[in-house]
Protein backbone atom coordinates (compact mmCIF):
# COMPACT_ATOMS: atom_id res chain seq x y z
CA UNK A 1 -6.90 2.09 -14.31
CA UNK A 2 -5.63 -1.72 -14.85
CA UNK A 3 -9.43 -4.06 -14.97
CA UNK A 4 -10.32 -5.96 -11.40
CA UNK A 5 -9.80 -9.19 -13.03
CA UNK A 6 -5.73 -8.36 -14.09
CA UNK A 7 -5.73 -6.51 -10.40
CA UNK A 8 -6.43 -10.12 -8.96
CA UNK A 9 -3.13 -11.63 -10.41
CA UNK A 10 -0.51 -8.77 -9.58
CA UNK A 11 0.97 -7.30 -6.51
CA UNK A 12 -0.76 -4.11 -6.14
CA UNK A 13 2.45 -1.56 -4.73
CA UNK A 14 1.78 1.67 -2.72
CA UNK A 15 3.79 4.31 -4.12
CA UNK A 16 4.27 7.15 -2.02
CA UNK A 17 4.66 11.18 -3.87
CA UNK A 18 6.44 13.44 -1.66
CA UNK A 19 6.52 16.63 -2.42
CA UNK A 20 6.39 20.46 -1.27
CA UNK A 21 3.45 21.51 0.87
CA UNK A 22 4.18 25.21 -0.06
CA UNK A 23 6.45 27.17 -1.58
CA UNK A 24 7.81 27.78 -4.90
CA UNK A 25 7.91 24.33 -6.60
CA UNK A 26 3.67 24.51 -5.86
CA UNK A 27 3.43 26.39 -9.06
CA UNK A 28 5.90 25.13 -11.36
CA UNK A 29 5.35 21.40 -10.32
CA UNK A 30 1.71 21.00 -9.30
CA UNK A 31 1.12 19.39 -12.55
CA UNK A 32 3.67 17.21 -13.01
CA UNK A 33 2.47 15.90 -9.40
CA UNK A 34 -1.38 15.57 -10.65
CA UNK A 35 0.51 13.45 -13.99
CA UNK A 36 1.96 11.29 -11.33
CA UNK A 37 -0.60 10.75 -9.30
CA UNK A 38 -3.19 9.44 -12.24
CA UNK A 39 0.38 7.31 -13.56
CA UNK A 40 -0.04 5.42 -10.56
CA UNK A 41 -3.77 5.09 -10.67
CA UNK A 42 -3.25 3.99 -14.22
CA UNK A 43 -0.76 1.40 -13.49
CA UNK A 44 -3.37 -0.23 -11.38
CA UNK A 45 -1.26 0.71 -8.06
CA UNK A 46 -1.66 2.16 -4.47
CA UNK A 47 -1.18 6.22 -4.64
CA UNK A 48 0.31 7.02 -0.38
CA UNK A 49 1.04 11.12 0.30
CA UNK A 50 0.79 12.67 3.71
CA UNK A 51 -2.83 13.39 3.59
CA UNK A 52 -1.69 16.99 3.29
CA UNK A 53 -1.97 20.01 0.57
CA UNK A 54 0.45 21.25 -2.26
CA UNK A 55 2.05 19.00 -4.33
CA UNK A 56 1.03 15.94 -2.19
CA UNK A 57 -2.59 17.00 -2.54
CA UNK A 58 -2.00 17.52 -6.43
CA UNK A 59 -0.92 14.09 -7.20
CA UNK A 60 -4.08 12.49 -4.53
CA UNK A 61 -5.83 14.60 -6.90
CA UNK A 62 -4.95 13.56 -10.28
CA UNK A 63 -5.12 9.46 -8.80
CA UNK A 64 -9.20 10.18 -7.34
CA UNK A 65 -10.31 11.78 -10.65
CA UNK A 66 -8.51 8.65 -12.82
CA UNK A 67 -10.42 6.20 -10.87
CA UNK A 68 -7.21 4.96 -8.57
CA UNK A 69 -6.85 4.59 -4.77
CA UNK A 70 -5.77 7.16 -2.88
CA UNK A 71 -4.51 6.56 0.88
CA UNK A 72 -3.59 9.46 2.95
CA UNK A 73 -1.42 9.45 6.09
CA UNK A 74 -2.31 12.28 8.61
CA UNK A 75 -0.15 13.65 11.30
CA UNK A 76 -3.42 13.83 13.37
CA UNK A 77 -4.60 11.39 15.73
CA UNK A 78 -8.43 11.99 14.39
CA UNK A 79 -10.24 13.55 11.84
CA UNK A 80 -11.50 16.21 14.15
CA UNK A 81 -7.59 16.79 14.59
CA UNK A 82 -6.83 16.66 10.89
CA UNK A 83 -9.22 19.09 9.52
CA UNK A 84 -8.98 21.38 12.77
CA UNK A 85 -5.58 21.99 13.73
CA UNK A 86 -3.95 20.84 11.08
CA UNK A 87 -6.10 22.06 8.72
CA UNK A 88 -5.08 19.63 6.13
CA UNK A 89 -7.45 18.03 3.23
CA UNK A 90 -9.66 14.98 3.39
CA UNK A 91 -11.77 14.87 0.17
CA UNK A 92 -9.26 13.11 -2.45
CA UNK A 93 -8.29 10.06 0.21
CA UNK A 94 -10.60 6.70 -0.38
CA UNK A 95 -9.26 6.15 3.32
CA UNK A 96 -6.58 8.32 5.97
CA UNK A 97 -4.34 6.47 8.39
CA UNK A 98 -4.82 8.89 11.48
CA UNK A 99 -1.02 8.34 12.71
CA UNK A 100 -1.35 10.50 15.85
CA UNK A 101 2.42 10.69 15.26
CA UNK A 102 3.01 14.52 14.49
CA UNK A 103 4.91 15.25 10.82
CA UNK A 104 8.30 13.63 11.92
CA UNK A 105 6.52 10.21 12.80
CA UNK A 106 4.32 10.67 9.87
CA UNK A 107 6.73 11.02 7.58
CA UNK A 108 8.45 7.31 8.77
CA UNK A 109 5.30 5.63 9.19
CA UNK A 110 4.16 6.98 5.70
CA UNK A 111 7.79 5.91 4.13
CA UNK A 112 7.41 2.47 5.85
CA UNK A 113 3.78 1.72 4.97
CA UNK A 114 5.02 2.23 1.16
CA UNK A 115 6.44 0.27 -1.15
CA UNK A 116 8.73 2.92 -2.95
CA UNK A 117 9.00 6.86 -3.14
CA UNK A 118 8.53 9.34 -5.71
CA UNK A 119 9.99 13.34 -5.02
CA UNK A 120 8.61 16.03 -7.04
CA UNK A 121 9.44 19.17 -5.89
CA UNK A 122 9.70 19.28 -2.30
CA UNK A 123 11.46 20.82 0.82
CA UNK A 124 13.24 19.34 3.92
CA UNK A 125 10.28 17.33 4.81
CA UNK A 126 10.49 15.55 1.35
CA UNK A 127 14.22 15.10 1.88
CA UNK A 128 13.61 13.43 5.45
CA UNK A 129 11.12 11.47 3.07
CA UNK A 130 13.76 10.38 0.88
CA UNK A 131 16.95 9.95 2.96
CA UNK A 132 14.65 7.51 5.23
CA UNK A 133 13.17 6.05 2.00
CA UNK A 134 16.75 5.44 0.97
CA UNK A 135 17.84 4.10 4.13
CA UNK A 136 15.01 1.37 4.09
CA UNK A 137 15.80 0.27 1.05
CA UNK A 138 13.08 1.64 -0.81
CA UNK A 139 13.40 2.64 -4.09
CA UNK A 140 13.22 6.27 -5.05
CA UNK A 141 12.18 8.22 -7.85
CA UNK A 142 13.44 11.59 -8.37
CA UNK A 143 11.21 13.73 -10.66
CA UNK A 144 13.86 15.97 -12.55
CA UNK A 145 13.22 19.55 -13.65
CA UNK A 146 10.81 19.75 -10.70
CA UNK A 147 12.70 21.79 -8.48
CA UNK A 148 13.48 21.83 -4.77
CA UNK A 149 14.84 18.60 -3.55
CA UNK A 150 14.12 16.80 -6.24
CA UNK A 151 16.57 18.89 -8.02
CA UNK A 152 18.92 18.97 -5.46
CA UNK A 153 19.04 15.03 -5.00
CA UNK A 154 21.41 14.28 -7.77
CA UNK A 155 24.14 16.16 -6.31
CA UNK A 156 23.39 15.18 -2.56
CA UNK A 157 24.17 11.55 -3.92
CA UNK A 158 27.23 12.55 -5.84
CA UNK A 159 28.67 14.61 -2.55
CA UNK A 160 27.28 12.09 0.33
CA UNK A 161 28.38 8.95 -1.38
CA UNK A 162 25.12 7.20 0.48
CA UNK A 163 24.45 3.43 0.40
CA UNK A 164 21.70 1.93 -1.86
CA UNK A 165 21.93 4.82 -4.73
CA UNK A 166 21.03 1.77 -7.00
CA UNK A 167 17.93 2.23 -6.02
CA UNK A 168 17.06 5.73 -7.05
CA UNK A 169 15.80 6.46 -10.46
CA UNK A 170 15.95 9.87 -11.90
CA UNK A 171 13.90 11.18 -14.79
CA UNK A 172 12.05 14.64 -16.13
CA UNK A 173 8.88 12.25 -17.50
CA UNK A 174 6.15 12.00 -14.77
CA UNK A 175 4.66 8.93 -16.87
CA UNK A 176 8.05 7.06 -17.68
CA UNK A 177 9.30 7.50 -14.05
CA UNK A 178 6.31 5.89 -12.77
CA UNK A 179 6.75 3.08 -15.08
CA UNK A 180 10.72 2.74 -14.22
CA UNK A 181 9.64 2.86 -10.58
CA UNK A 182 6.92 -0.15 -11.44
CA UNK A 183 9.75 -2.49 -12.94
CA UNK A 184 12.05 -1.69 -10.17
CA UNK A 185 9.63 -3.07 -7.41
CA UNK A 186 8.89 -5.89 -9.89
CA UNK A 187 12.59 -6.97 -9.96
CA UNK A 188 13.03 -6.65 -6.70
CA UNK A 189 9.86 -8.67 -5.97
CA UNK A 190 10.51 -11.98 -8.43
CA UNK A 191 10.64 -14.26 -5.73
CA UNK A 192 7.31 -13.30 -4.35
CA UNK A 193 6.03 -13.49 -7.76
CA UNK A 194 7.66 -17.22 -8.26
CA UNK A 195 5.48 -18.31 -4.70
CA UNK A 196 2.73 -16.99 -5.59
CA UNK A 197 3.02 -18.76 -8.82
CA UNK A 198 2.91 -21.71 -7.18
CA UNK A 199 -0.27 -21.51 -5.61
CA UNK A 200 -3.98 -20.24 -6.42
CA UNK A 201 -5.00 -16.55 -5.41
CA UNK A 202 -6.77 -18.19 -2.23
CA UNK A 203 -3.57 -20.30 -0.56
CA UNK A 204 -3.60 -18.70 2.55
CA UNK A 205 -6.73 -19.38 3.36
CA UNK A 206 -6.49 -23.30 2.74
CA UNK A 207 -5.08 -25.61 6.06
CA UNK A 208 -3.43 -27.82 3.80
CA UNK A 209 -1.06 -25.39 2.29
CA UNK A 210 1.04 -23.66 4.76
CA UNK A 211 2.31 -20.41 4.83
CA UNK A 212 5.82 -19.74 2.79
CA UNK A 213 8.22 -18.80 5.49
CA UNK A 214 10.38 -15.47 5.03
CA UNK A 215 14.23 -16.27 4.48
């Protein structure tokens, strides 16, 4: 995991893994999720997942036991709710965002509240994931070789035509997609990186330097 004092002088991204809850792809791709979720734990970046089991759970996993944060994004409106009716997973989440918003408004919130995507595996709810993803202008990883959607992305895009497809990465390395996915936000994030050049790592907190407006 990147060392406090280098964490103070980046942008610290949440990276979202989306991936099957069940189903096939939980034994072929369960560890390629744990290898990305410790990838983004060792980049010194945010792991998001939908606070739920399989391949999600897998990659919160793997980012807890390498020392990274893990955030969690429950369809629940409590915890009581979370471990009772939905009887989804708590222990590998440094903190869960209780959405009360069911898994369709889950699955927007969690894709909003992150900075890009990664599929591994997955079903339709990872390729509601992605298509919103896409459609925010996120970029998206696609974890090749992992089956499911992931594996069924590269075709979607060739067939749909959809907007943004600049924006999607594919590759079969866990480790290397994380790291294309890392430059990708860092392009796309060189003008935030120029302002906050300009100033110390306490700016917004002084009067005399007012906040840089958007546009």
């Amino acid at each position: 995991m990147m060392p406090a004092d280098k964490r103070d002088h980046v942008l610290r991204y949440s990276i979202c893994v989306s991936g099957a809850a069940a189903g096939e792809t939980l034994k072929s791709s369960s560890k390629l999720a744990e290898t990305l979720g410790v990838a983004i734990a060792d980049s010194g970046h945010i792991l998001t997942t939908g606070a739920t089991v399989g391949l999600p759970y897998a990659a919160a996993r793997g980012a807890r036991n390498a020392g990274g944060m893990s955030v969690g994004f429950s369809p629940a409106q409590s915890l009581r709710e979370h471990l009772l009716k939905y009887r989804l997973p708590h222990d590998c989440f440094d903190f869960i965002n209780f959405t009360g918003l069911h898994y369709v408004g889950r699955d927007l919130y969690l894709v909003q509240s992150s900075d890009a995507v990664i599929t591994v595996g997955g079903r339709f709810g990872s390729l509601h994931e992605f298509t919103s993803a896409l459609e925010a202008h996120k970029p998206c990883g696609v974890l090749l070789g992992s089956g499911g959607t992931a594996d069924l992305i590269p075709e979607l895009m060739k067939t749909l035509e959809p907007p943004h497809g600049d924006l999607v990465v594919y590759d079969d390395d866990p480790v290397r997609l994380v790291k294309r996915i890392v430059k990708l936000l860092e392009e796309k994030n060189t003008d935030i990186h120029a302002e906050l050049a300009k100033h110390d790592q306490s700016w917004f907190l002084k009067s005399d330097k007012p906040l840089p407006r958007a546009g």
